[in-house]
Protein backbone atom coordinates (compact mmCIF):
# COMPACT_ATOMS: atom_id res chain seq x y z
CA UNK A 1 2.95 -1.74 4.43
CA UNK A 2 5.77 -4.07 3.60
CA UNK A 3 3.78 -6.88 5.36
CA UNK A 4 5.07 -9.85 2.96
CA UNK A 5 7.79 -7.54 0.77
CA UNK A 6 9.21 -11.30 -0.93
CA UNK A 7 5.93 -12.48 -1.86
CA UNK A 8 4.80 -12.44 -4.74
CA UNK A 9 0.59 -12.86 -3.93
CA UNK A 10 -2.00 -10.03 -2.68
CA UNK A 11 -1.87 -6.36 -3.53
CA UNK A 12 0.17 -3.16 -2.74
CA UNK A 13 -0.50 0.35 -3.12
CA UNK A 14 1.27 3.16 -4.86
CA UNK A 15 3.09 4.67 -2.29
CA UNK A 16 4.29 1.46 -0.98
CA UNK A 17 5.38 0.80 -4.55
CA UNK A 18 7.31 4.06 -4.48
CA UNK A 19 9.02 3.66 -1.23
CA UNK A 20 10.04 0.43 -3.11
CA UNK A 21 11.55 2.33 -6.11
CA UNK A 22 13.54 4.85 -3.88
CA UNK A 23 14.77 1.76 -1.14
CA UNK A 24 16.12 0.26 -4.48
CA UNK A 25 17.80 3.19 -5.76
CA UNK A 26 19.78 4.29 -2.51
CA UNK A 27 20.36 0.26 -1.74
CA UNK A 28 21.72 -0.25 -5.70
CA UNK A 29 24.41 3.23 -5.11
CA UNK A 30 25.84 1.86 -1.93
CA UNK A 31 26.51 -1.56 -3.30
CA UNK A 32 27.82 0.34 -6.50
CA UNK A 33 30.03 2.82 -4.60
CA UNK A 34 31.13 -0.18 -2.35
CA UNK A 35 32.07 -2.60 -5.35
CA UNK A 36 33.75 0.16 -7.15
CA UNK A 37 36.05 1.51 -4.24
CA UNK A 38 36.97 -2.89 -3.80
CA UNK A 39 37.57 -2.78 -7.39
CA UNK A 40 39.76 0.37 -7.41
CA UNK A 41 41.59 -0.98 -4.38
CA UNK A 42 42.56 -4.24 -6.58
CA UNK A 43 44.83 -2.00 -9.10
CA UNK A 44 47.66 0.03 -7.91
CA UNK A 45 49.27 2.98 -9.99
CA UNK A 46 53.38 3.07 -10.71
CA UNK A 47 55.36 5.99 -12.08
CA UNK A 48 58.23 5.63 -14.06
CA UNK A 49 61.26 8.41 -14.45
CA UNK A 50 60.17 8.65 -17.49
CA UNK A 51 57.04 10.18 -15.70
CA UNK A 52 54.55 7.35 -17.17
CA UNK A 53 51.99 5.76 -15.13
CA UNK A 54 51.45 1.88 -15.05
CA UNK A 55 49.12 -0.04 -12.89
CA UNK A 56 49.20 -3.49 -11.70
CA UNK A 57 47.30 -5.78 -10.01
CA UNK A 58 47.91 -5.65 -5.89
CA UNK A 59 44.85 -8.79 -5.21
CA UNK A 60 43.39 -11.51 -6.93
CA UNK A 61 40.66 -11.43 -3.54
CA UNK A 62 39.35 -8.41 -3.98
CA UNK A 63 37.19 -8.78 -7.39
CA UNK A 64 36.06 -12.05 -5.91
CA UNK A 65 35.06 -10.25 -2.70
CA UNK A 66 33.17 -7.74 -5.16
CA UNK A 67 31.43 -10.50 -6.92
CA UNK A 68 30.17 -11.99 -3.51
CA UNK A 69 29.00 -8.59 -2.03
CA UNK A 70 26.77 -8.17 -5.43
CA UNK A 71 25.19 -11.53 -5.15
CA UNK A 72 24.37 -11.09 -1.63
CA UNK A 73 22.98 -7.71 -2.34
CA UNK A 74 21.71 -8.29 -5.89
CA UNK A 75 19.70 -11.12 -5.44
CA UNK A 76 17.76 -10.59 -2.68
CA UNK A 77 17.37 -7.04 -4.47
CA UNK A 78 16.11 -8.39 -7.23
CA UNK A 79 13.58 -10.60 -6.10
CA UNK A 80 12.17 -8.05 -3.27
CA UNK A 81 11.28 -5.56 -7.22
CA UNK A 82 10.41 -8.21 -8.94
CA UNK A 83 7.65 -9.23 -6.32
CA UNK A 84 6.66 -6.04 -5.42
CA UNK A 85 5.89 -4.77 -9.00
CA UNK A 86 4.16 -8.11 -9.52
CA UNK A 87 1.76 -6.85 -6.52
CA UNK A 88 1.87 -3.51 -7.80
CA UNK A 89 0.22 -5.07 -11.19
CA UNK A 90 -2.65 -7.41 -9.13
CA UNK A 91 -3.31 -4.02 -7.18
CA UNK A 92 -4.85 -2.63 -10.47
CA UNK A 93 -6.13 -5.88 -11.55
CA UNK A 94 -3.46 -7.17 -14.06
CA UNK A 95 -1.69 -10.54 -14.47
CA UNK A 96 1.74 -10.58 -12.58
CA UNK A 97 3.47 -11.54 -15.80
CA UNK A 98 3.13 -7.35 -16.70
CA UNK A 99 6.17 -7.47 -14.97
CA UNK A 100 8.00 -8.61 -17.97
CA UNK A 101 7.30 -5.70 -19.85
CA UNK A 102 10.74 -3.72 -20.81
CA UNK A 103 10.67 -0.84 -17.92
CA UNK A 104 7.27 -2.37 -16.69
CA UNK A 105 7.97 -0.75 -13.02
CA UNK A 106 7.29 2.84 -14.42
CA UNK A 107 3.51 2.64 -15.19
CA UNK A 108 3.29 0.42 -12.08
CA UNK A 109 3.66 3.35 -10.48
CA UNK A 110 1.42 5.37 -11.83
CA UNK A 111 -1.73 3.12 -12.47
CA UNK A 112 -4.51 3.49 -10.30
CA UNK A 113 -5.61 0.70 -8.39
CA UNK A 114 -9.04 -1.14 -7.99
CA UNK A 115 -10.97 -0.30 -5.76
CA UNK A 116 -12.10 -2.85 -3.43
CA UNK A 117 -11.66 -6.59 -3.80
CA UNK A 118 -10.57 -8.37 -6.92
CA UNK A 119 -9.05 -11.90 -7.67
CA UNK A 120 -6.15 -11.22 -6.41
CA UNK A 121 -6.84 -9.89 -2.93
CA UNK A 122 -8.18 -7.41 -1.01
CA UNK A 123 -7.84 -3.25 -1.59
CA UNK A 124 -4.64 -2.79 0.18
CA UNK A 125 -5.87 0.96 0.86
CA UNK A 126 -8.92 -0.61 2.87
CA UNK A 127 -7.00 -3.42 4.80
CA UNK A 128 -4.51 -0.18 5.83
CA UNK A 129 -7.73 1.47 7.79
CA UNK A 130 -9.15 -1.89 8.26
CA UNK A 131 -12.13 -1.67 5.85
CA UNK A 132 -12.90 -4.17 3.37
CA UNK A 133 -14.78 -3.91 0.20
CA UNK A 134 -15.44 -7.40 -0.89
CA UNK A 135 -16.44 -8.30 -5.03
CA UNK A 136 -19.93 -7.51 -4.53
CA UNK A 137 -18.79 -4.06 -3.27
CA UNK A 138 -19.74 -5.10 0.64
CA UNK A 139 -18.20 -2.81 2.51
CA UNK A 140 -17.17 -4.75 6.07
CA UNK A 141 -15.28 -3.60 8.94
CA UNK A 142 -14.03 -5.98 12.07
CA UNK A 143 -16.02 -4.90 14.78
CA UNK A 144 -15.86 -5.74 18.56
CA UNK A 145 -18.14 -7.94 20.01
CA UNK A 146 -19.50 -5.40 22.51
CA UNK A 147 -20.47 -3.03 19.86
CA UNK A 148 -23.76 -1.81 20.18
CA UNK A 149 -26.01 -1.90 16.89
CA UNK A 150 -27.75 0.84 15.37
CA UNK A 151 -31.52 0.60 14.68
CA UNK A 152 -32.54 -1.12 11.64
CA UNK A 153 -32.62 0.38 8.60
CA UNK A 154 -36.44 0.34 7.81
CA UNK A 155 -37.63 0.87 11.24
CA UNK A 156 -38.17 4.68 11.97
CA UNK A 157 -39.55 5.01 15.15
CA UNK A 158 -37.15 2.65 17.20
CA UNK A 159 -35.52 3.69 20.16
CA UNK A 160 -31.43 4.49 19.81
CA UNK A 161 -29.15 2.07 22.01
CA UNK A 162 -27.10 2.87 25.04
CA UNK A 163 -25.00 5.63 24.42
CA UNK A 164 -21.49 4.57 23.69
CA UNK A 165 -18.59 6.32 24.75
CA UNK A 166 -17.04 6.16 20.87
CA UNK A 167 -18.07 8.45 17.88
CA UNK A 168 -18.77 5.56 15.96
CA UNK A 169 -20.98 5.53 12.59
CA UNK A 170 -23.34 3.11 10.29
CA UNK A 171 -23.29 3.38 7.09
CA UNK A 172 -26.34 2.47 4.41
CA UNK A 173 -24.18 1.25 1.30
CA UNK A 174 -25.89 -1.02 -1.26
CA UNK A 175 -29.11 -0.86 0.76
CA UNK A 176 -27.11 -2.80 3.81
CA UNK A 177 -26.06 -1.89 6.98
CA UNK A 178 -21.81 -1.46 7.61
CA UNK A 179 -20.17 -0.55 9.88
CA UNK A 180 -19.14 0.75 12.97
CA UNK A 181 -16.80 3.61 10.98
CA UNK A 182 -14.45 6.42 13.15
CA UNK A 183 -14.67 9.78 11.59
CA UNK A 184 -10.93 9.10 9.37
CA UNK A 185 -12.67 5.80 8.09
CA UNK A 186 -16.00 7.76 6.93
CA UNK A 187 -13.47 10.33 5.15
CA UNK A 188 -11.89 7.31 3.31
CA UNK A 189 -15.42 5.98 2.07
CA UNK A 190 -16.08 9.49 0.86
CA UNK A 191 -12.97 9.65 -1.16
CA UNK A 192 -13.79 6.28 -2.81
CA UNK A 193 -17.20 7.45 -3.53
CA UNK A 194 -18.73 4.86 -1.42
CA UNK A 195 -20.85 8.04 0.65
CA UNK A 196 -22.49 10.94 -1.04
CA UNK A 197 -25.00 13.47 0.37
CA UNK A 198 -28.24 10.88 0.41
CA UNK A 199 -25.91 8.37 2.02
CA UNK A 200 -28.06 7.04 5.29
CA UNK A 201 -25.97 7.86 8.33
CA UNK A 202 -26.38 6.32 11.98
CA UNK A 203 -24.33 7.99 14.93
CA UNK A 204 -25.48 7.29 18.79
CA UNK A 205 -26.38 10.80 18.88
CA UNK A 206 -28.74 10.63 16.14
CA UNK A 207 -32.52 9.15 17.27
CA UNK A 208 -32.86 7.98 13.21
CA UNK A 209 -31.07 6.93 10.43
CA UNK A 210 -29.91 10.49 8.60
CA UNK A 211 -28.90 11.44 5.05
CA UNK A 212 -24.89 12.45 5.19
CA UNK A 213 -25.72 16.12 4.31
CA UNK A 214 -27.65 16.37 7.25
CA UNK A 215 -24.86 15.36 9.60
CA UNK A 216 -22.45 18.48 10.04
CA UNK A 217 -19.00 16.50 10.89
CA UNK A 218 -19.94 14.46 7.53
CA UNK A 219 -21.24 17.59 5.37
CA UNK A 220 -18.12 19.02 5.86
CA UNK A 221 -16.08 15.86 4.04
CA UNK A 222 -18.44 16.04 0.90
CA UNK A 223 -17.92 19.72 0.49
């Protein structure tokens, strides 16, 4: 999260968004609290006999100091929401320009975004656990160069490879091979509905290719 917070390309998620929304709000009291004691500073009070109360101006400096202290902190403010809720809008597939909308940043925070790629990036949730789903719904994974392949898809009776010393599994999704997954990685493809129960499901301790509800670790996430 907050990889690029001033840019205003690529995707966020919600809860990025919503750290963004609270950062804002404790950021935008302190400047407040600290531009209102300057300001309060500037005018001093003077009692009369008479018992009335006057108040004059002690410094010309400090509502100038104010003024800089809110551009320093304002601006930069300003442009870290603006670009963020313009992310928040690609992440569900809208045009940036939603940001314009009066009080656009509350149903930013609420929509739902797509899932896997769209035109303007990658799913955010899936670059976070380093899974991609591309526009054709590919599901792709970086994978070291040592990793031992499963057996292919269609061939039944080949032997499994060396046994690895990872829990690693394959995944059948749109009748292709991805993978290798780690158990957290196979729970996020099951909450995206990208595995159900006839899901085909290679793990080095399996000698085929198995349907997810025959793999206990697995059954368990689609219960």
């Amino acid at each position: 999260m907050f990889k690029k917070p001033f840019s205003f390309t690529g995707r966020i998620r919600r809860l990025e968004f919503g750290i963004t929304v609270i950062i804002s709000v404790i950021v935008s009291l302190i400047a407040q609290t600290i531009v209102f004691q300057i300001l309060m500073s500037t005018y001093l009070p003077t009692e009369y006999p008479d018992g009335s109360i006057s108040y004059h101006q002690e410094s010309t400096t400090n509502p100038i100091i104010a003024i800089v202290i809110l551009i320093i902190i304002g601006i930069p403010l300003a442009w870290f929401n603006v670009a963020q809720t313009v992310k928040r809008w690609h992440d569900a597939g809208y045009s940036g320009w939603m940001v314009l909308i009066p009080l656009g940043f509350i149903p930013a925070i609420f929509i739902s975004g797509n899932v896997g790629s769209n035109k303007y990036g990658t799913d955010p949730k899936m670059t976070d656990q380093n899974i991609e789903i591309d526009s054709n719904n590919k599901v792709t994974t970086a994978s070291d160069d040592d990793q031992v392949p499963p057996p292919p898809l269609n061939n039944k009776k080949s032997s499994p490879p060396p046994i690895n010393r990872e829990k690693e599994y394959y995944v059948e999704i749109n009748n292709e091979q991805s993978g290798p997954f780690n158990i957290e990685k196979i729970k996020l493809l099951v909450e995206i509905n990208q595995i159900n129960k006839s899901t085909l499901i290679w793990e080095k301790s399996l000698t085929n290719w198995t349907s997810a509800d025959e793999v206990p670790e697995i059954k368990k996430l689609l219960n």
